[in-house]
PDB file of N, CA and C in Angstrom:
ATOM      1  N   UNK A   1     -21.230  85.774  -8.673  1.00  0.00           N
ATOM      2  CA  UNK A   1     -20.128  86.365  -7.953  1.00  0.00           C
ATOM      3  C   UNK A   1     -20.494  87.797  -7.599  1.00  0.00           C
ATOM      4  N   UNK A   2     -20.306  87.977  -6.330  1.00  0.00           N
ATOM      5  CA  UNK A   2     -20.293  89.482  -5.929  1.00  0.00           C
ATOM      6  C   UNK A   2     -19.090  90.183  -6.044  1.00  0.00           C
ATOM      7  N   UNK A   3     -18.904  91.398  -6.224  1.00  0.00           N
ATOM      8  CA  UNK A   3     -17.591  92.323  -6.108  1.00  0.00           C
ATOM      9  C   UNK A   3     -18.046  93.680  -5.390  1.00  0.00           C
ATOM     10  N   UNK A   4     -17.262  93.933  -4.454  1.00  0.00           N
ATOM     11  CA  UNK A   4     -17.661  94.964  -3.545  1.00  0.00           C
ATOM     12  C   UNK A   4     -16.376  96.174  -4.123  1.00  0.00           C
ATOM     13  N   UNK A   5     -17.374  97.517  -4.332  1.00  0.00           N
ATOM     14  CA  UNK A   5     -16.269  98.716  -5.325  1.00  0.00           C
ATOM     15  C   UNK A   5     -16.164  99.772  -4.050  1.00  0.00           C
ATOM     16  N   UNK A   6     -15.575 100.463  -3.907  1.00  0.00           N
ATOM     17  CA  UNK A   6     -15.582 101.923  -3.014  1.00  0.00           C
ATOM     18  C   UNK A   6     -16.574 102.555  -3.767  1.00  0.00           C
ATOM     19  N   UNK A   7     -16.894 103.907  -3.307  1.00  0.00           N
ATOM     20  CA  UNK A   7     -17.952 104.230  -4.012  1.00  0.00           C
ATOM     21  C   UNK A   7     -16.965 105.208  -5.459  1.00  0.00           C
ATOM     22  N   UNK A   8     -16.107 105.521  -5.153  1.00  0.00           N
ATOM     23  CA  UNK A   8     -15.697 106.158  -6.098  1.00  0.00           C
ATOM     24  C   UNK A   8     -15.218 105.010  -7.153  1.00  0.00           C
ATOM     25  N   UNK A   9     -15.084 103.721  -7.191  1.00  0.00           N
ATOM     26  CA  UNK A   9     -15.101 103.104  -8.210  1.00  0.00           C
ATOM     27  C   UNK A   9     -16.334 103.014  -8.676  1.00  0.00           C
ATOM     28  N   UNK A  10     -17.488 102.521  -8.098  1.00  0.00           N
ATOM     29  CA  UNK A  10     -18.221 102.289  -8.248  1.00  0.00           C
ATOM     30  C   UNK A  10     -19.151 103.355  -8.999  1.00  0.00           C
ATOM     31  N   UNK A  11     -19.234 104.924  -8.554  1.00  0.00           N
ATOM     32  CA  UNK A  11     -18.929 106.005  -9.383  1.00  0.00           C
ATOM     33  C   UNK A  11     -18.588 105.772 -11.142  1.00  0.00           C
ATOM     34  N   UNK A  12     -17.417 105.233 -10.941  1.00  0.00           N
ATOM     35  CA  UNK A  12     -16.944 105.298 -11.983  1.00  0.00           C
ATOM     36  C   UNK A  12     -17.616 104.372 -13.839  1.00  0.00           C
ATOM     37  N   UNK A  13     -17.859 103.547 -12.501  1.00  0.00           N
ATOM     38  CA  UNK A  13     -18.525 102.173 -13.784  1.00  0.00           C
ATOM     39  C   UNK A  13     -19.612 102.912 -13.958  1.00  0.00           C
ATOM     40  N   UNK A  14     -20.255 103.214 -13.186  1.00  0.00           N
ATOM     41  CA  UNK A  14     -21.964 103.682 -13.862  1.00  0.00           C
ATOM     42  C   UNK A  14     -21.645 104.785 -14.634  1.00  0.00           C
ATOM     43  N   UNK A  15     -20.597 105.834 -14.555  1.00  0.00           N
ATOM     44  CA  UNK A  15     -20.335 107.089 -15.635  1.00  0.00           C
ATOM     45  C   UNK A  15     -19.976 105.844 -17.279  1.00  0.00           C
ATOM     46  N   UNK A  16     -19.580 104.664 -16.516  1.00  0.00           N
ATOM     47  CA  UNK A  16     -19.240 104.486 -18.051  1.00  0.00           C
ATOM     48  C   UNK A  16     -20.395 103.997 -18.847  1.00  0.00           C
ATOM     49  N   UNK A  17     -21.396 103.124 -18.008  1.00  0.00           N
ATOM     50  CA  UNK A  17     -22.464 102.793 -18.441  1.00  0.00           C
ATOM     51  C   UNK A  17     -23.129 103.745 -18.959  1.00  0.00           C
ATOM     52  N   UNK A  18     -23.392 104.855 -17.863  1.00  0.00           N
ATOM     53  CA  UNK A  18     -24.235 105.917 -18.666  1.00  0.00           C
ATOM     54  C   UNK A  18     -23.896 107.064 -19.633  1.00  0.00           C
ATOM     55  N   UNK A  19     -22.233 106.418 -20.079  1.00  0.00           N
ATOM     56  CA  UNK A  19     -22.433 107.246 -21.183  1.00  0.00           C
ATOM     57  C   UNK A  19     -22.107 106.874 -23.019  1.00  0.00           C
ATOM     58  N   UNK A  20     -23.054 105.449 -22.125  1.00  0.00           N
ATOM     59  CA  UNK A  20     -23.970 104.787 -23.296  1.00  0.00           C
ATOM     60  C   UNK A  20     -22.567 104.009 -24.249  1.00  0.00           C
ATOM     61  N   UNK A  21     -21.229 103.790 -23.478  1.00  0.00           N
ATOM     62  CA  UNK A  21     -20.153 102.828 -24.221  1.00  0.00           C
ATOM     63  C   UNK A  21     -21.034 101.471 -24.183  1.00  0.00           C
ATOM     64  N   UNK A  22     -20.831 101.014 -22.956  1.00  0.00           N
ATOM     65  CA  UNK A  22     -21.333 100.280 -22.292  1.00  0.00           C
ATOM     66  C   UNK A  22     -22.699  99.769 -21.578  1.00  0.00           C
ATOM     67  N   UNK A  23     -23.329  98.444 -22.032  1.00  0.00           N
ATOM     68  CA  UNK A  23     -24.986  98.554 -21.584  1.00  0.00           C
ATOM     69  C   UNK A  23     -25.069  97.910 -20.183  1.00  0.00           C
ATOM     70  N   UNK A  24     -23.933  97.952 -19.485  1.00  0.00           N
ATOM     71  CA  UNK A  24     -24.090  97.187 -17.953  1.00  0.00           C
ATOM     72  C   UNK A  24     -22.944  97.507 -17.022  1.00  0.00           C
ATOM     73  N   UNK A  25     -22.780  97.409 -15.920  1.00  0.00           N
ATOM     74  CA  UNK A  25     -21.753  97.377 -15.432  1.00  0.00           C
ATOM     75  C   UNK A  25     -20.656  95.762 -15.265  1.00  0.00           C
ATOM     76  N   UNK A  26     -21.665  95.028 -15.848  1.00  0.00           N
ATOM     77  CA  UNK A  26     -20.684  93.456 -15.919  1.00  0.00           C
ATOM     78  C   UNK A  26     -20.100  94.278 -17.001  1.00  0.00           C
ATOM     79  N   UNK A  27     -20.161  94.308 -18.253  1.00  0.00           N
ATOM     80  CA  UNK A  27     -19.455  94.899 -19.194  1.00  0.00           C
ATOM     81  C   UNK A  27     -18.189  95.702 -19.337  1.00  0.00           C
ATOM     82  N   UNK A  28     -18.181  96.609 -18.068  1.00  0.00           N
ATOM     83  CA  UNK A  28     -17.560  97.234 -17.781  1.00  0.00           C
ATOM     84  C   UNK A  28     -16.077  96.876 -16.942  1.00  0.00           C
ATOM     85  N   UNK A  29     -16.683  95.992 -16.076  1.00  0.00           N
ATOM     86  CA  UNK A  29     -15.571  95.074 -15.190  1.00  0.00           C
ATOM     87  C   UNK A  29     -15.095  94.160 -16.104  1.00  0.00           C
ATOM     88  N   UNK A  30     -15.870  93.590 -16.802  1.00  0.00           N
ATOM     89  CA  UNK A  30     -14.982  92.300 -18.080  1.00  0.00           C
ATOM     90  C   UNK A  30     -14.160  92.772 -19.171  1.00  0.00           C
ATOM     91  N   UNK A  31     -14.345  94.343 -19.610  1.00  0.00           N
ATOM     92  CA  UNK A  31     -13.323  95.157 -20.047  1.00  0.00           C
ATOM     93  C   UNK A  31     -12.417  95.948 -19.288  1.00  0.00           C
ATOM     94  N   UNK A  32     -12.449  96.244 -17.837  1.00  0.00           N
ATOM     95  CA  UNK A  32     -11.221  96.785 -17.206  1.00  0.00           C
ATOM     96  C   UNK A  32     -10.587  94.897 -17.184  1.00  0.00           C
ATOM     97  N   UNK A  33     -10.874  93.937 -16.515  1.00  0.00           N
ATOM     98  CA  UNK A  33     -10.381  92.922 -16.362  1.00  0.00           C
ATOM     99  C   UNK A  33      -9.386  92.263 -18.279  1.00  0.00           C
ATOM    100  N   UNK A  34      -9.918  92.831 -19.133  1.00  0.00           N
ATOM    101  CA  UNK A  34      -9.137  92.150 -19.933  1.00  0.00           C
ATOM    102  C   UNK A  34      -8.222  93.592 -20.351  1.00  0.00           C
ATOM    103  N   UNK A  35      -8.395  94.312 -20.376  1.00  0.00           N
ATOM    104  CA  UNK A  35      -7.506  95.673 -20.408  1.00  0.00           C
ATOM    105  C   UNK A  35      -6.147  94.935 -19.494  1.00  0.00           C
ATOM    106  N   UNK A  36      -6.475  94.838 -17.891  1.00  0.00           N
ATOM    107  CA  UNK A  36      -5.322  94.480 -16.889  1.00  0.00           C
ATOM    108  C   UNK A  36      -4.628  93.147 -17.647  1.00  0.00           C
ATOM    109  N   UNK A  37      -4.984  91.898 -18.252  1.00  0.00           N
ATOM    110  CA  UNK A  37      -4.335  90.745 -18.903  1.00  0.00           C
ATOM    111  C   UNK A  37      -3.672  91.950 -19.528  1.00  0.00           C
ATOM    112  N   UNK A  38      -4.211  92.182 -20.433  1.00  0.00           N
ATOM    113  CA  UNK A  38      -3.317  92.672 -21.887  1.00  0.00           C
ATOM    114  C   UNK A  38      -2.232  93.531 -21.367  1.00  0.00           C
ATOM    115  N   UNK A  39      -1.975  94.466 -20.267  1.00  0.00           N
ATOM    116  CA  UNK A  39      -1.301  95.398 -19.559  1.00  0.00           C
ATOM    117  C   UNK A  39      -0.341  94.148 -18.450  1.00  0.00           C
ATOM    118  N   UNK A  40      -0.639  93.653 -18.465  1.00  0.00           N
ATOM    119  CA  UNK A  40       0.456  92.555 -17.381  1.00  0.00           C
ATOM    120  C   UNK A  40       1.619  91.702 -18.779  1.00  0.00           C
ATOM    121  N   UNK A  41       0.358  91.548 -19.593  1.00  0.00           N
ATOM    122  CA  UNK A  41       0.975  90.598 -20.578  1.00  0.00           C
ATOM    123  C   UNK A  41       2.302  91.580 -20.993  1.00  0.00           C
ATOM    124  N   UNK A  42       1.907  92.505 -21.445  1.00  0.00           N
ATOM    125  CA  UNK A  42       2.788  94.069 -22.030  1.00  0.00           C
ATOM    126  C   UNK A  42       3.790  93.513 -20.899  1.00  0.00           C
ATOM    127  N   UNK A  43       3.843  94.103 -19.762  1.00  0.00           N
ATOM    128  CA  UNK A  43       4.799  94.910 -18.796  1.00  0.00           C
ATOM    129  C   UNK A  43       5.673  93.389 -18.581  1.00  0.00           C
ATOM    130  N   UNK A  44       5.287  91.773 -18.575  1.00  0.00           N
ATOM    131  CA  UNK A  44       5.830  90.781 -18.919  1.00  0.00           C
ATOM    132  C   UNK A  44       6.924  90.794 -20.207  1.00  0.00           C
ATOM    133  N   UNK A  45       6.537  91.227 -21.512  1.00  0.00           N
ATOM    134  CA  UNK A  45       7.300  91.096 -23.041  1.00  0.00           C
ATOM    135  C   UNK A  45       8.100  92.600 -22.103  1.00  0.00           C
ATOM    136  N   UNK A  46       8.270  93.390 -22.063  1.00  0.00           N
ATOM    137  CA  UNK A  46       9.090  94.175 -21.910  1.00  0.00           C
ATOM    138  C   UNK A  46       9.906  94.105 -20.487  1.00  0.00           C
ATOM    139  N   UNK A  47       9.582  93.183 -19.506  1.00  0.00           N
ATOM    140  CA  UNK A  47      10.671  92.663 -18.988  1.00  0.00           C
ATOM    141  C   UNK A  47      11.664  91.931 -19.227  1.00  0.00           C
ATOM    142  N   UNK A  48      10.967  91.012 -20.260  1.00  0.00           N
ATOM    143  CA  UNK A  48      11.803  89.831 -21.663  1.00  0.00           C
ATOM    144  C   UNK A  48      12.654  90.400 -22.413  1.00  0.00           C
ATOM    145  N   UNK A  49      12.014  91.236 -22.606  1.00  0.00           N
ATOM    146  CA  UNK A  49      12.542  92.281 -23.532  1.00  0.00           C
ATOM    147  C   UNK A  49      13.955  92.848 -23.237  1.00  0.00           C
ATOM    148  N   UNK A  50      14.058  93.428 -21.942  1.00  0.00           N
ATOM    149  CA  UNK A  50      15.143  93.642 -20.833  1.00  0.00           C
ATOM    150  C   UNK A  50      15.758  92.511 -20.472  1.00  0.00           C
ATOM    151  N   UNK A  51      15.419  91.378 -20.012  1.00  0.00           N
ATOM    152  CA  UNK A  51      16.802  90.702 -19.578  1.00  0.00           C
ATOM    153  C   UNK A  51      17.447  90.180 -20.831  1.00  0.00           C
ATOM    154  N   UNK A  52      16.876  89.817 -21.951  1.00  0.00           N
ATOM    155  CA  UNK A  52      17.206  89.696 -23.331  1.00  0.00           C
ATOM    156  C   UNK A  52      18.280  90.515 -23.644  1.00  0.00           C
ATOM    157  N   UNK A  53      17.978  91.741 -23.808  1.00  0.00           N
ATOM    158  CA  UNK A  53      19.354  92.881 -23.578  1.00  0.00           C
ATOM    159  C   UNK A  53      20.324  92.572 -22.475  1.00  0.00           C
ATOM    160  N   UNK A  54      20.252  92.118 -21.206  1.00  0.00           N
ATOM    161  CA  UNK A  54      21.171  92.070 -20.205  1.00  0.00           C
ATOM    162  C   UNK A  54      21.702  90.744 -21.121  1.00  0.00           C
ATOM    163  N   UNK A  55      21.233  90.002 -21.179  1.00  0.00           N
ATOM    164  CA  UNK A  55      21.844  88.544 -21.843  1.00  0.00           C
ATOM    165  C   UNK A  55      22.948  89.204 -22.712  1.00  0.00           C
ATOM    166  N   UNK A  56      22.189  89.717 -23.735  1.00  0.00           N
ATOM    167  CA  UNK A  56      22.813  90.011 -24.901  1.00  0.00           C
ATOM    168  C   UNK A  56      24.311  90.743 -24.703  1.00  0.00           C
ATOM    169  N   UNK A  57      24.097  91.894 -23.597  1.00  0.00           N
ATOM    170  CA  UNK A  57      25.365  92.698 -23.356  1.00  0.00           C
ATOM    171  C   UNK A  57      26.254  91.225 -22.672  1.00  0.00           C
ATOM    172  N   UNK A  58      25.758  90.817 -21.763  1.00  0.00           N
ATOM    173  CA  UNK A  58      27.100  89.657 -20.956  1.00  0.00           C
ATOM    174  C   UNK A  58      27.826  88.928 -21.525  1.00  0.00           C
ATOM    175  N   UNK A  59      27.093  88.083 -22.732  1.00  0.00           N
ATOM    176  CA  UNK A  59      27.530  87.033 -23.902  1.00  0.00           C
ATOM    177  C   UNK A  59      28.178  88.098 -24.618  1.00  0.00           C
ATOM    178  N   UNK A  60      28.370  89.268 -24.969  1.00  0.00           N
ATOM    179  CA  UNK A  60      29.226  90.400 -25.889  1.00  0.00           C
ATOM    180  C   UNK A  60      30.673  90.524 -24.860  1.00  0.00           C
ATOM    181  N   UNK A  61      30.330  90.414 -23.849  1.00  0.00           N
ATOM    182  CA  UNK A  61      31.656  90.678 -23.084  1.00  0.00           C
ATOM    183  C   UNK A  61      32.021  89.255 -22.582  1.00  0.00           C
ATOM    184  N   UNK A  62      31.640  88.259 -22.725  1.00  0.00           N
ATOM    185  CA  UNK A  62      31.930  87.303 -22.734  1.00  0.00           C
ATOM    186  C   UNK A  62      33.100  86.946 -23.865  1.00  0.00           C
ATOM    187  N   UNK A  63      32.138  86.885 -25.037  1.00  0.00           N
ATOM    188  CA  UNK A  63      33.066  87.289 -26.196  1.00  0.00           C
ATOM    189  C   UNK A  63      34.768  87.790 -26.290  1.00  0.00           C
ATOM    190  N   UNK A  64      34.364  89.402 -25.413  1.00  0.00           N
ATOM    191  CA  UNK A  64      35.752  89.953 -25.002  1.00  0.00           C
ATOM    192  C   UNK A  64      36.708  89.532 -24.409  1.00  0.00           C
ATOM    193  N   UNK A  65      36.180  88.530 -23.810  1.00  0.00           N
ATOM    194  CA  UNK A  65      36.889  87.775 -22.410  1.00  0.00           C
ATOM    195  C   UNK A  65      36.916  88.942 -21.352  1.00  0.00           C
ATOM    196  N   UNK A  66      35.879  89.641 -20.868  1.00  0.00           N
ATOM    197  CA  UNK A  66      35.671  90.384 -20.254  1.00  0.00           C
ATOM    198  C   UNK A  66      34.924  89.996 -18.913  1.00  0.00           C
ATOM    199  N   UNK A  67      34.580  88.740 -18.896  1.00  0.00           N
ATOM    200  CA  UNK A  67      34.018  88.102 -18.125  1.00  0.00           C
ATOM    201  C   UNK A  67      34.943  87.709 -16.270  1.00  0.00           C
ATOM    202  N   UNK A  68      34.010  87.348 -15.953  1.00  0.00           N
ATOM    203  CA  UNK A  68      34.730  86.930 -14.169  1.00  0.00           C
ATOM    204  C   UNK A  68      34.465  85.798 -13.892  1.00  0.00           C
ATOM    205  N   UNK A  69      35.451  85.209 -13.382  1.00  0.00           N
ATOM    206  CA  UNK A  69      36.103  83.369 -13.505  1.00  0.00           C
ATOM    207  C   UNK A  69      35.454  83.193 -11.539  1.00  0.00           C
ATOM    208  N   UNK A  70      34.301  82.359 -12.154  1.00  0.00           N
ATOM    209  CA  UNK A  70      33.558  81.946 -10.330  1.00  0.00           C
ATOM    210  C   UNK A  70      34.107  80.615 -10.238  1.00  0.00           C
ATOM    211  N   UNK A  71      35.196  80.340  -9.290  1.00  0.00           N
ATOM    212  CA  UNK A  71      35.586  79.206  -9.354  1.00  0.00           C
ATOM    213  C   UNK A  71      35.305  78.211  -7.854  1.00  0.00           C
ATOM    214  N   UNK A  72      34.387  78.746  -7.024  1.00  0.00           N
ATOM    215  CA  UNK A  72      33.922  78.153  -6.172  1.00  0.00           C
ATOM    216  C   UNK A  72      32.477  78.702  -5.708  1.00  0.00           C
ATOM    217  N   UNK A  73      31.861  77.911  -4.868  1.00  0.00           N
ATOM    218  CA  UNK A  73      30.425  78.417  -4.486  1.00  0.00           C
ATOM    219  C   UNK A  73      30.704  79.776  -3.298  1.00  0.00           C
ATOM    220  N   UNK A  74      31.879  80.092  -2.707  1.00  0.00           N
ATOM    221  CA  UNK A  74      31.821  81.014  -1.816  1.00  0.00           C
ATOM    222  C   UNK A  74      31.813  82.651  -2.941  1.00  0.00           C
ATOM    223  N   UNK A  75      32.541  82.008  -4.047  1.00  0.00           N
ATOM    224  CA  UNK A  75      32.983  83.034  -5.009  1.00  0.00           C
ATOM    225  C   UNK A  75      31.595  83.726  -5.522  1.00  0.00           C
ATOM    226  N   UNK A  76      30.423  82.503  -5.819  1.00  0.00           N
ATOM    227  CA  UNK A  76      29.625  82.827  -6.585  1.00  0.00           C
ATOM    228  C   UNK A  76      28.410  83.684  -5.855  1.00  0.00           C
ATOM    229  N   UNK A  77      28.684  83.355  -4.345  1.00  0.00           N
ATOM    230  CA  UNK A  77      27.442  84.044  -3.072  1.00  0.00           C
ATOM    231  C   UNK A  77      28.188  84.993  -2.980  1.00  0.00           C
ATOM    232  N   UNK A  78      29.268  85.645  -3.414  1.00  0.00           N
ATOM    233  CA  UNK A  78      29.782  87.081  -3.127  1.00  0.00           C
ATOM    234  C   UNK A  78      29.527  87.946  -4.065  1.00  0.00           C
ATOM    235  N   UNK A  79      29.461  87.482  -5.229  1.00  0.00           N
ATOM    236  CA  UNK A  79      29.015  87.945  -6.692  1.00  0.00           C
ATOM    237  C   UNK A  79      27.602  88.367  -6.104  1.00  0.00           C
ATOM    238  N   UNK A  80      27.190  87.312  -6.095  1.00  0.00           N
ATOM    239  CA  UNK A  80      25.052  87.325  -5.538  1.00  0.00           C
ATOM    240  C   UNK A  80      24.965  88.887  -4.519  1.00  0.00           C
ATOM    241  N   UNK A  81      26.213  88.528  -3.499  1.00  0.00           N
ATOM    242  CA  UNK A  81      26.028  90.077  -2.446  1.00  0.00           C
ATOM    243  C   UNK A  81      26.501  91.009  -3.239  1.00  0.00           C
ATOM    244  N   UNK A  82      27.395  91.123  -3.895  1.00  0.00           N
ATOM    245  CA  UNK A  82      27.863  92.284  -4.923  1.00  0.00           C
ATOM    246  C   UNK A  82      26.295  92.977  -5.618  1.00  0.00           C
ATOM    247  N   UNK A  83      25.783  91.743  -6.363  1.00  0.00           N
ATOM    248  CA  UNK A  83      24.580  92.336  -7.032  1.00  0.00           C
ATOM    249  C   UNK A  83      23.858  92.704  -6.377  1.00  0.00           C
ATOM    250  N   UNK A  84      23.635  92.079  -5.044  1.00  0.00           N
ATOM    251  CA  UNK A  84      22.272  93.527  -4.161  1.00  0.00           C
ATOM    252  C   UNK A  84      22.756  94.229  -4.022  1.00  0.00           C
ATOM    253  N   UNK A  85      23.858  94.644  -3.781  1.00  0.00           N
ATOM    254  CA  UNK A  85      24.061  95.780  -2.989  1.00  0.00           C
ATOM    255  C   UNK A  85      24.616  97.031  -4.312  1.00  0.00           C
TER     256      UNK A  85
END
């Protein structure tokens, strides 16, 4: 496989090679590449993390009976426009 870098990436990998972390520049790309998994994986659990909390607050006011009664599909696409906007 080829990978084509700008030069300022490309810059970059050989500073890491040459300062002797790393004995290649494959090395270098197969550790930014599992760095990015582990950093997607992260920013994934802490989106979980967040709607988990949104859950958690709705079912609490649910609880309250604090909740809003969607009693048809026109009801529920106005809710939907409520939330974009």
């Amino acid at each position: 496989m080829h990978v084509s870098l700008t030069p300022e990436l490309e810059h970059r990998v050989k500073a890491k090679v040459e300062s002797g972390l790393y004995n290649n520049a494959s090395e270098v790309i197969r550790e930014a590449l599992r760095f990015m998994e582990t950093h997607e994986d992260w920013v994934n659990e802490l989106k979980l993390a967040s709607l988990r909390e949104q859950l958690n607050v709705g079912v609490a006011q649910l609880d309250k009976n604090e909740g809003i009664l969607i009693d048809s599909q026109s009801a529920l696409d106005q809710l939907f426009v409520d939330i974009k906007s």
